[in-house]
PDB file of N, CA and C in Angstrom:
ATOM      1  N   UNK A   1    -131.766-156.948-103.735  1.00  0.00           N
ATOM      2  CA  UNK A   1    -131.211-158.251-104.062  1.00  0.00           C
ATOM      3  C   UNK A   1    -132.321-159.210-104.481  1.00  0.00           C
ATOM      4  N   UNK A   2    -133.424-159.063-103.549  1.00  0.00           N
ATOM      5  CA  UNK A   2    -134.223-160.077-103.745  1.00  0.00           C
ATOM      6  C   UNK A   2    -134.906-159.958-105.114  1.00  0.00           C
ATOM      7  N   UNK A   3    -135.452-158.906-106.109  1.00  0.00           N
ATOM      8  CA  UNK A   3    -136.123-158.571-107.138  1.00  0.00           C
ATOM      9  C   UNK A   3    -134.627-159.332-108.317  1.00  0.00           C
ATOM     10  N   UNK A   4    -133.569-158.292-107.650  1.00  0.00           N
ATOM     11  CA  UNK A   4    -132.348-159.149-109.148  1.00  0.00           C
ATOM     12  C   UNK A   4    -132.164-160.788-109.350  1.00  0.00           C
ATOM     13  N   UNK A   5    -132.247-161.154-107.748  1.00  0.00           N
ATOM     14  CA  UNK A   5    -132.180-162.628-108.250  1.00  0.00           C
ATOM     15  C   UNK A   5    -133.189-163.017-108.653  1.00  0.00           C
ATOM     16  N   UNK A   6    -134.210-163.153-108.673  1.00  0.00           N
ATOM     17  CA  UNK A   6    -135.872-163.634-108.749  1.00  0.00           C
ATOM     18  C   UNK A   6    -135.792-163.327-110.312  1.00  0.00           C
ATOM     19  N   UNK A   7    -135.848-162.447-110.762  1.00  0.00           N
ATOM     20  CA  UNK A   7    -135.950-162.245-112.135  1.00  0.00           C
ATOM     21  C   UNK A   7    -134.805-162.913-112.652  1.00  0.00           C
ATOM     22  N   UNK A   8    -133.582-162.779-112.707  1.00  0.00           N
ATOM     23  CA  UNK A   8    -132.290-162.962-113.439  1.00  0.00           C
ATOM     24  C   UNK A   8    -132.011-164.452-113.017  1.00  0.00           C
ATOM     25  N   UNK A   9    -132.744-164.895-112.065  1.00  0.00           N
ATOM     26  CA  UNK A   9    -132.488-167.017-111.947  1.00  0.00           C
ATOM     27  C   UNK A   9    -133.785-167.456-111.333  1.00  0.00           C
ATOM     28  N   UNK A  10    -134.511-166.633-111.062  1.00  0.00           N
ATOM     29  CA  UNK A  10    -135.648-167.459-110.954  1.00  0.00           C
ATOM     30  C   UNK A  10    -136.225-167.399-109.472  1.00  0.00           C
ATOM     31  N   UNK A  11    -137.592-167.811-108.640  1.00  0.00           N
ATOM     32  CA  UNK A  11    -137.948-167.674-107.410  1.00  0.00           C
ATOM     33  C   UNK A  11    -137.232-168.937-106.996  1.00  0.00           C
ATOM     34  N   UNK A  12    -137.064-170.126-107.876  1.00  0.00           N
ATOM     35  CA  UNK A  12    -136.061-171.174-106.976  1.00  0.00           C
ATOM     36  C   UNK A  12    -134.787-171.136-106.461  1.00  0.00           C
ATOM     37  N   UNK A  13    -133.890-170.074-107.143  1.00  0.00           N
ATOM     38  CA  UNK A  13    -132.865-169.588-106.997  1.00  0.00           C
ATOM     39  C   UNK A  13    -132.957-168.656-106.058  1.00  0.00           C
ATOM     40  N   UNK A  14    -133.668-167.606-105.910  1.00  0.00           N
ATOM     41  CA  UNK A  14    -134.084-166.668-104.649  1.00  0.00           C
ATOM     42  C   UNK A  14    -134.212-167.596-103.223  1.00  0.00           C
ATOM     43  N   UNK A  15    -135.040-169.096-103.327  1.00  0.00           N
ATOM     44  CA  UNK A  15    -135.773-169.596-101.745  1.00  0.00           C
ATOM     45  C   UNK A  15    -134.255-170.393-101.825  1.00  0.00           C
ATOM     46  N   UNK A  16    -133.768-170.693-103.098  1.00  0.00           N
ATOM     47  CA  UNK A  16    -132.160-171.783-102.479  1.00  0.00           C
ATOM     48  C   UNK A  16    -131.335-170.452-101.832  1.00  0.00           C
ATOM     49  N   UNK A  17    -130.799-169.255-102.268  1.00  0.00           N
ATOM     50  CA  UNK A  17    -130.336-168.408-101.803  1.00  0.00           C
ATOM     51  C   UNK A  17    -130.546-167.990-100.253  1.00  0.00           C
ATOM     52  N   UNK A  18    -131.604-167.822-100.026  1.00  0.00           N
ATOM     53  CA  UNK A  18    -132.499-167.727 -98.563  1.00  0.00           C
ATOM     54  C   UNK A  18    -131.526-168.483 -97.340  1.00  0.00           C
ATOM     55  N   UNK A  19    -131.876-169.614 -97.258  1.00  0.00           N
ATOM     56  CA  UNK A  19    -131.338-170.242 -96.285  1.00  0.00           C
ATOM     57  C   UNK A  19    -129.803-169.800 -95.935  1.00  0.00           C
ATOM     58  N   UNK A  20    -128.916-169.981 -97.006  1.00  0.00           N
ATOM     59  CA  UNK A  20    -127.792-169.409 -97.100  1.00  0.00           C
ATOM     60  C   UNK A  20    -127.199-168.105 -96.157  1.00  0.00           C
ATOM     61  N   UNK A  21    -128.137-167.168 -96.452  1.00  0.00           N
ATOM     62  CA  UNK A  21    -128.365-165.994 -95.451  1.00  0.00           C
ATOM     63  C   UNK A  21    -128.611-166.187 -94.080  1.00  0.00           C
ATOM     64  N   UNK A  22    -129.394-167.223 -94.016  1.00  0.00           N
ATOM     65  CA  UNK A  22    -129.878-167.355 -92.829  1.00  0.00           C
ATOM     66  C   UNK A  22    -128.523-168.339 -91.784  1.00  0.00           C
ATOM     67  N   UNK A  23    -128.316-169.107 -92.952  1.00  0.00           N
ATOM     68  CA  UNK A  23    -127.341-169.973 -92.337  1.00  0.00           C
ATOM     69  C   UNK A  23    -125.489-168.874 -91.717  1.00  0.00           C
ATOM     70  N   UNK A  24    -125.372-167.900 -92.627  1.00  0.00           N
ATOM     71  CA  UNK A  24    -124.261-167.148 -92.032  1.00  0.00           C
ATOM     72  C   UNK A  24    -123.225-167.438 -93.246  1.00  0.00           C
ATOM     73  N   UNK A  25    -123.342-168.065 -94.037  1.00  0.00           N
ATOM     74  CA  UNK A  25    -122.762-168.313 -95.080  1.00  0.00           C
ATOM     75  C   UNK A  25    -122.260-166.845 -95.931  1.00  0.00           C
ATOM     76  N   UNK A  26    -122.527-166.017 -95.907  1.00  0.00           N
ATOM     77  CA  UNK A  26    -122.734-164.588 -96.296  1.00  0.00           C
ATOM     78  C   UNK A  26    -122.218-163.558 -94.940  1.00  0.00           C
ATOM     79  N   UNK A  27    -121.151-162.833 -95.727  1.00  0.00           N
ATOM     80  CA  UNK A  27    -121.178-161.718 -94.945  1.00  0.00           C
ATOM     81  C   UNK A  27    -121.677-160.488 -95.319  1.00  0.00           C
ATOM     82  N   UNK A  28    -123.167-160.104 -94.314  1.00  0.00           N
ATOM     83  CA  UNK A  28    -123.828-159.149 -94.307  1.00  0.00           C
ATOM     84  C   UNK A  28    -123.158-157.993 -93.430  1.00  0.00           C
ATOM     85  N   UNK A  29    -122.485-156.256 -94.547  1.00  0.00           N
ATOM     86  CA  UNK A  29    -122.134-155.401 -93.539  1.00  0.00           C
ATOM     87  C   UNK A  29    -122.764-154.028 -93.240  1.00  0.00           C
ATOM     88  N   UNK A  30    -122.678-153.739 -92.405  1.00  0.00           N
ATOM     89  CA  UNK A  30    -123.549-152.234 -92.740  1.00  0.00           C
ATOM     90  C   UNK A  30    -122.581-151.001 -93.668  1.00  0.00           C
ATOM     91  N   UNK A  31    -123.783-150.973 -94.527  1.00  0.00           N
ATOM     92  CA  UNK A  31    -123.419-149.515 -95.259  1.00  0.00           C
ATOM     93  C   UNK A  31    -123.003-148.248 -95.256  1.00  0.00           C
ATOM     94  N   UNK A  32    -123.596-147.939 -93.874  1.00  0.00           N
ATOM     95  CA  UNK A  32    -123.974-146.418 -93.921  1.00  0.00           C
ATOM     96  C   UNK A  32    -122.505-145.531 -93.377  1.00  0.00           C
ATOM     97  N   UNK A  33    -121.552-146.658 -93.095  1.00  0.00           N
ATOM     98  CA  UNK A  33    -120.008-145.822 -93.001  1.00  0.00           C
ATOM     99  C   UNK A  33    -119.224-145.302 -94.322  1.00  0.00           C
ATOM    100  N   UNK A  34    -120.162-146.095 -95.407  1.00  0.00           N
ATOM    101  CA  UNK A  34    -119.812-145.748 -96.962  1.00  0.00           C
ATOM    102  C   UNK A  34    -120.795-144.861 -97.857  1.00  0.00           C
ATOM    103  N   UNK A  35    -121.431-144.250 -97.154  1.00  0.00           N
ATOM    104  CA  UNK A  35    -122.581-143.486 -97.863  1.00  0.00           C
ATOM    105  C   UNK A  35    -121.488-142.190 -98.845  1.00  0.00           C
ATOM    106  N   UNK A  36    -120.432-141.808 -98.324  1.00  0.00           N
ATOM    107  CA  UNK A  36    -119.969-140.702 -99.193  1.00  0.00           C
ATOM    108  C   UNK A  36    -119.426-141.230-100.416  1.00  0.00           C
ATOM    109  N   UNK A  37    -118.866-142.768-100.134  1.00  0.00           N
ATOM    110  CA  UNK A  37    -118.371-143.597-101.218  1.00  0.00           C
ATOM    111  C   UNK A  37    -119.613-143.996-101.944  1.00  0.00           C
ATOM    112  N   UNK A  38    -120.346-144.196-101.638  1.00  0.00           N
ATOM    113  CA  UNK A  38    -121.236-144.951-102.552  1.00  0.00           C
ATOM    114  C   UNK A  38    -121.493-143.787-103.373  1.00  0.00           C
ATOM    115  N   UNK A  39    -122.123-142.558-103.088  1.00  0.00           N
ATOM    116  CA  UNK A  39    -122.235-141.371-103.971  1.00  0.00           C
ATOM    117  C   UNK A  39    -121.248-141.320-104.826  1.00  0.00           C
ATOM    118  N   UNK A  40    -120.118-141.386-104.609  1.00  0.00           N
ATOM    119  CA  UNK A  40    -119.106-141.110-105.675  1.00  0.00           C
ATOM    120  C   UNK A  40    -119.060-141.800-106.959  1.00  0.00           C
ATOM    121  N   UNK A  41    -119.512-143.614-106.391  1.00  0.00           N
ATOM    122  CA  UNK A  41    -119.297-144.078-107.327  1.00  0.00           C
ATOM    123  C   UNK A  41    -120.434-144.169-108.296  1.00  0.00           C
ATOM    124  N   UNK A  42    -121.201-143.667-107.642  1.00  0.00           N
ATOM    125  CA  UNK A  42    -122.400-143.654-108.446  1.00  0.00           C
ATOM    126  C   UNK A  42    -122.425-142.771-109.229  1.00  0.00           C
ATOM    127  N   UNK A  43    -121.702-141.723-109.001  1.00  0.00           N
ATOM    128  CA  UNK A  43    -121.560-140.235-110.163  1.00  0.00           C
ATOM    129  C   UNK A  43    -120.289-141.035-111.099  1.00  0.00           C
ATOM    130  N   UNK A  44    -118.972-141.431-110.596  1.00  0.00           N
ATOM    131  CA  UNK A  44    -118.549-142.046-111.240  1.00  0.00           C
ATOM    132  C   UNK A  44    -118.468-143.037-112.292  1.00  0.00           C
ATOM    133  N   UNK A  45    -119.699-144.241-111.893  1.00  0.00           N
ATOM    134  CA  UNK A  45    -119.912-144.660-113.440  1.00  0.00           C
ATOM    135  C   UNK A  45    -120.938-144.701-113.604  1.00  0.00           C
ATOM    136  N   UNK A  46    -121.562-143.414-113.654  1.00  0.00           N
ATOM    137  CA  UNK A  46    -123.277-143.294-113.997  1.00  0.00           C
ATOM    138  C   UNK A  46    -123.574-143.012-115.333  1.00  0.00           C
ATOM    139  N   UNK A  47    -122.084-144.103-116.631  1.00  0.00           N
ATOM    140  CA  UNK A  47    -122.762-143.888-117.771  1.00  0.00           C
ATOM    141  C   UNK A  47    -123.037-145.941-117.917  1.00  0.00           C
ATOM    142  N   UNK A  48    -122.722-146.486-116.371  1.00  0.00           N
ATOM    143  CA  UNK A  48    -123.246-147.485-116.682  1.00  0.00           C
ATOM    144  C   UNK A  48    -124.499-148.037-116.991  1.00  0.00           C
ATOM    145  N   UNK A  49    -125.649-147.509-116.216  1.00  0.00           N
ATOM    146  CA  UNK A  49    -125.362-146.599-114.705  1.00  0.00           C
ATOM    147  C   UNK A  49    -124.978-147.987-113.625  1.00  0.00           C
ATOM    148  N   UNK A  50    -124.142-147.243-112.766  1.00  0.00           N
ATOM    149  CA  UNK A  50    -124.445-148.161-111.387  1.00  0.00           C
ATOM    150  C   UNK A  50    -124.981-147.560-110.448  1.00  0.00           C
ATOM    151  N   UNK A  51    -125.855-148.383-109.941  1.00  0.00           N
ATOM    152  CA  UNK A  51    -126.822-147.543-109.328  1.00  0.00           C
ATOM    153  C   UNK A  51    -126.376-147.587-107.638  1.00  0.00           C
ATOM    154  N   UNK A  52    -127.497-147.226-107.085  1.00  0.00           N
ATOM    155  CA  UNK A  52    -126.654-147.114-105.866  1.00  0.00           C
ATOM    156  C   UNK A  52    -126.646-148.556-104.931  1.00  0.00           C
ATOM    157  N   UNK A  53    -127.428-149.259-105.284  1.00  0.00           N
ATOM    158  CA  UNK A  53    -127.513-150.964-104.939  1.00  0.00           C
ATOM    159  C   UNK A  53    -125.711-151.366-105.161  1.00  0.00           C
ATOM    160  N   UNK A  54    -125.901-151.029-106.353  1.00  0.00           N
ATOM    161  CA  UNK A  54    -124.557-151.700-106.802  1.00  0.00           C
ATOM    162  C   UNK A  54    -123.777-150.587-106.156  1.00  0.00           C
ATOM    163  N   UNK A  55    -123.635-149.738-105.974  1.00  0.00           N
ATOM    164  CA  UNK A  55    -122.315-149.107-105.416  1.00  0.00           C
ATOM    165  C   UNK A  55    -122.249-149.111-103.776  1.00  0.00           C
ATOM    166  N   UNK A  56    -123.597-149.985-103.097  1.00  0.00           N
ATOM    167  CA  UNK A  56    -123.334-150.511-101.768  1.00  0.00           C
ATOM    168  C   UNK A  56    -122.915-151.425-101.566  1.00  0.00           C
ATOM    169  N   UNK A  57    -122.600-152.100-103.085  1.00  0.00           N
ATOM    170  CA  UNK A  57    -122.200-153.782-102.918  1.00  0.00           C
ATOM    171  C   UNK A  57    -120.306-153.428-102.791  1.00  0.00           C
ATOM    172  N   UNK A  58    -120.121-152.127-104.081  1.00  0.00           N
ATOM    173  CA  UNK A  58    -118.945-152.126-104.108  1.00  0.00           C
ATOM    174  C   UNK A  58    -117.929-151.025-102.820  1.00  0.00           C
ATOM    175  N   UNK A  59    -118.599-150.387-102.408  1.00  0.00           N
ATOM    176  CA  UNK A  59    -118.125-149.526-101.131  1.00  0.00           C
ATOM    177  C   UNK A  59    -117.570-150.467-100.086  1.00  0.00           C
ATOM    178  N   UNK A  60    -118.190-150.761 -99.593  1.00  0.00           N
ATOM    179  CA  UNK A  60    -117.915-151.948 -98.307  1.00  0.00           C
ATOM    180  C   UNK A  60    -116.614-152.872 -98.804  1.00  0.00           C
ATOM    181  N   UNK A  61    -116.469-153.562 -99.696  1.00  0.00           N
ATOM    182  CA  UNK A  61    -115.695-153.919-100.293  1.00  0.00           C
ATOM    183  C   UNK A  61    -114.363-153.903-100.971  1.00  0.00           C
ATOM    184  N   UNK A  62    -114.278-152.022-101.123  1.00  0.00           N
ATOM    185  CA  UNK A  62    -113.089-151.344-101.067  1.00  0.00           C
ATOM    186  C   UNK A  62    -112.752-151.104 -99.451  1.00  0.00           C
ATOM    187  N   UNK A  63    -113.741-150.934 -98.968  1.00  0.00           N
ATOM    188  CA  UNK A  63    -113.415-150.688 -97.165  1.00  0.00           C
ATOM    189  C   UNK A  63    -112.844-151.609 -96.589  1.00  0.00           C
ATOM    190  N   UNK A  64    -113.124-153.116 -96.646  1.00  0.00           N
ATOM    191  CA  UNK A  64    -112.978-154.131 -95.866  1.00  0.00           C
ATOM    192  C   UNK A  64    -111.900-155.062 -96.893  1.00  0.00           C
ATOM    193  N   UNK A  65    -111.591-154.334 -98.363  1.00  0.00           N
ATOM    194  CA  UNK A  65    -109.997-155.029 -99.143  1.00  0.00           C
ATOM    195  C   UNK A  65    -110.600-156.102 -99.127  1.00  0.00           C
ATOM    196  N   UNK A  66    -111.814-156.445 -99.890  1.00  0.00           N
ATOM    197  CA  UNK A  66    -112.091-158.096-100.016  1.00  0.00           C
ATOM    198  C   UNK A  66    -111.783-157.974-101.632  1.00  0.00           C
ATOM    199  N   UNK A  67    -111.665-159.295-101.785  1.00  0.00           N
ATOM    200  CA  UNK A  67    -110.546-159.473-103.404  1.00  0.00           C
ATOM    201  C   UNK A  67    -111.859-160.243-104.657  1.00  0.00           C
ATOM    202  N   UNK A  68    -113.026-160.768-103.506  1.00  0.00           N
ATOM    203  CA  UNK A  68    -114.101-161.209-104.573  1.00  0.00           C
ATOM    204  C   UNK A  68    -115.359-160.878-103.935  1.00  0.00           C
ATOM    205  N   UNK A  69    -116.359-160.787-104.956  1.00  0.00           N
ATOM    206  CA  UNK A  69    -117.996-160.835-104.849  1.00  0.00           C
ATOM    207  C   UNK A  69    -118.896-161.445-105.635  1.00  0.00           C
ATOM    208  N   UNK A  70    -119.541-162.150-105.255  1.00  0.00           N
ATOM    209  CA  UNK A  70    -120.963-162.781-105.479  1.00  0.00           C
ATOM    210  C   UNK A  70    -121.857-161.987-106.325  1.00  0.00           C
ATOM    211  N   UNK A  71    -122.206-162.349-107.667  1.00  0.00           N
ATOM    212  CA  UNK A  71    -122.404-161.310-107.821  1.00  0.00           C
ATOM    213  C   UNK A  71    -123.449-161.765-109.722  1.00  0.00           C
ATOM    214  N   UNK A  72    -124.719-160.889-109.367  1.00  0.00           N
ATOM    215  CA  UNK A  72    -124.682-161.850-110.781  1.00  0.00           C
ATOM    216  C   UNK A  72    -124.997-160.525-112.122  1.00  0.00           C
ATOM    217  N   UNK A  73    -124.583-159.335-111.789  1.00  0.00           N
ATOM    218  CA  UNK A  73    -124.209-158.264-112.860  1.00  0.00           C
ATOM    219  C   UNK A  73    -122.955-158.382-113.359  1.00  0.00           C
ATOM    220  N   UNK A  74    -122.412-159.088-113.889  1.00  0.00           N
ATOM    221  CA  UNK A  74    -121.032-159.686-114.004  1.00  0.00           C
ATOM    222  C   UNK A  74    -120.517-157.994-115.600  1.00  0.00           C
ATOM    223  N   UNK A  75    -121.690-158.223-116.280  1.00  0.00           N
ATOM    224  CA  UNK A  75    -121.562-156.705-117.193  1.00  0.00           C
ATOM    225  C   UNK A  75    -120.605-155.953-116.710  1.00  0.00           C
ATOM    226  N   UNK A  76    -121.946-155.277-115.629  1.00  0.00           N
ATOM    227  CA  UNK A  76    -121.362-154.181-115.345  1.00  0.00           C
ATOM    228  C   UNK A  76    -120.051-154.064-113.756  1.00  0.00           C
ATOM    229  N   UNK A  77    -120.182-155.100-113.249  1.00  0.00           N
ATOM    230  CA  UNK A  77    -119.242-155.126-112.379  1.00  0.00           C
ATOM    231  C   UNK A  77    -117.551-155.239-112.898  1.00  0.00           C
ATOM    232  N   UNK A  78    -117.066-155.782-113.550  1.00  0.00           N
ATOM    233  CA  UNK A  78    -116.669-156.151-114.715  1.00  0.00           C
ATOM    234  C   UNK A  78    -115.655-155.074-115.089  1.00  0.00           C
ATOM    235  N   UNK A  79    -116.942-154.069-115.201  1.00  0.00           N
ATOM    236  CA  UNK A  79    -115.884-152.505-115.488  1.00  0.00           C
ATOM    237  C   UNK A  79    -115.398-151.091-114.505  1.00  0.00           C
ATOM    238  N   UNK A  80    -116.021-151.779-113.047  1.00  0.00           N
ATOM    239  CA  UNK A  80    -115.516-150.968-111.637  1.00  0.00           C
ATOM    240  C   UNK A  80    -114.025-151.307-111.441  1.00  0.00           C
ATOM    241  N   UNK A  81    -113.344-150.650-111.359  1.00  0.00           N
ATOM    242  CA  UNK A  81    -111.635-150.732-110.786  1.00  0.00           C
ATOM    243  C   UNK A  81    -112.276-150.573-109.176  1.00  0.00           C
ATOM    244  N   UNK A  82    -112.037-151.292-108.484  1.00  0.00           N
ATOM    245  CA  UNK A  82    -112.052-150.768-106.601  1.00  0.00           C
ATOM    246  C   UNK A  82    -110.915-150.007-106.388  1.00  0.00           C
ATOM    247  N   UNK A  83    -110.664-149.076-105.677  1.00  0.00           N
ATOM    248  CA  UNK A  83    -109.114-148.616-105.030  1.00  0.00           C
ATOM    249  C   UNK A  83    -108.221-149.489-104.985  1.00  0.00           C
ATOM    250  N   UNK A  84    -108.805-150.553-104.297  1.00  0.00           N
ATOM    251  CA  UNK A  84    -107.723-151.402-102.951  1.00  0.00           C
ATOM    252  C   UNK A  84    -107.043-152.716-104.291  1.00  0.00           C
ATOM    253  N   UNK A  85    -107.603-152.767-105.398  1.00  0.00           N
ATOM    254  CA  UNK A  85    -107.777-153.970-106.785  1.00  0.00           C
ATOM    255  C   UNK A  85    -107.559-153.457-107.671  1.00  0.00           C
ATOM    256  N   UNK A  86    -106.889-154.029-109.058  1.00  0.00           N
ATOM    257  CA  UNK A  86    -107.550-153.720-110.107  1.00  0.00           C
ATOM    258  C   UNK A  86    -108.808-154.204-110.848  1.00  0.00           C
ATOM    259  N   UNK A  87    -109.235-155.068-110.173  1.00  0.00           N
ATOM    260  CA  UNK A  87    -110.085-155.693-110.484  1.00  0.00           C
ATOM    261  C   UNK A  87    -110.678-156.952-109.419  1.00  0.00           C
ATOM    262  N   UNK A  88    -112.236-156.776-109.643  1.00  0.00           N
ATOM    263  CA  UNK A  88    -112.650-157.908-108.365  1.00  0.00           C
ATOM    264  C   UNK A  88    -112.570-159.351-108.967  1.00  0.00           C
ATOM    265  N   UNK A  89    -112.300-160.117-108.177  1.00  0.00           N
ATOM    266  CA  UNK A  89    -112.849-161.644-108.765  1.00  0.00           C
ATOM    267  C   UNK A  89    -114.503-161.923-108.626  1.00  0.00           C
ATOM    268  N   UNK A  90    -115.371-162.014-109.748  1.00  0.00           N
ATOM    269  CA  UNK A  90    -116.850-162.161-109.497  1.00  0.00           C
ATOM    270  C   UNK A  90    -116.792-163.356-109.987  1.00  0.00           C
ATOM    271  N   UNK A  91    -117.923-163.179-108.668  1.00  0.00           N
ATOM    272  CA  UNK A  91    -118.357-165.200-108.152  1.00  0.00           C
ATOM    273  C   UNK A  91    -119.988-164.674-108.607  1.00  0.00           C
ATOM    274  N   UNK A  92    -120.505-166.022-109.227  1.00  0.00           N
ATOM    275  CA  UNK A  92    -120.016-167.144-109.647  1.00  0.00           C
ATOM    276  C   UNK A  92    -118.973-167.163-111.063  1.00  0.00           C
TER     277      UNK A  92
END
């Protein structure tokens, strides 16, 4: 996360982001109950590619039926169907 935002908005956008995290504003979940999902989707649209960053963003997310994400690959997110959606709402 920290390298995509820094490059793609800048280190001021990374230290405003920061606090945010810290503050709880963000729900941080663990991954590793989606590790077979994340593989999939990564073979699945690996002519995006999505890599496996991005397919930890989107695993959890089919798991937990959330309807939007934060998100600033808007491209390629854009063209993931989730199970639980036809489509996510990406924020911003």
């Amino acid at each position: 996360m920290r390298l995509l935002l820094e490059r793609r908005r800048g280190t001021r956008a990374e230290l405003a982001f920061l606090p945010d995290v810290r503050a709880r504003r963000f729900r941080l979940v663990d991954v590793e109950p989606d590790l077979e999902r994340i593989a999939k989707l990564v073979e699945r649209y690996a002519d995006l590619p999505l890599g496996t960053v991005d397919a930890s963003v989107v695993a959890p997310i089919e798991r937990l039926e959330l309807p939007e994400v934060a998100i600033l690959n808007h491209r390629d997110f854009s063209v993931v169907r989730p199970r639980h959606t036809p489509a996510l709402t990406l924020l911003p």
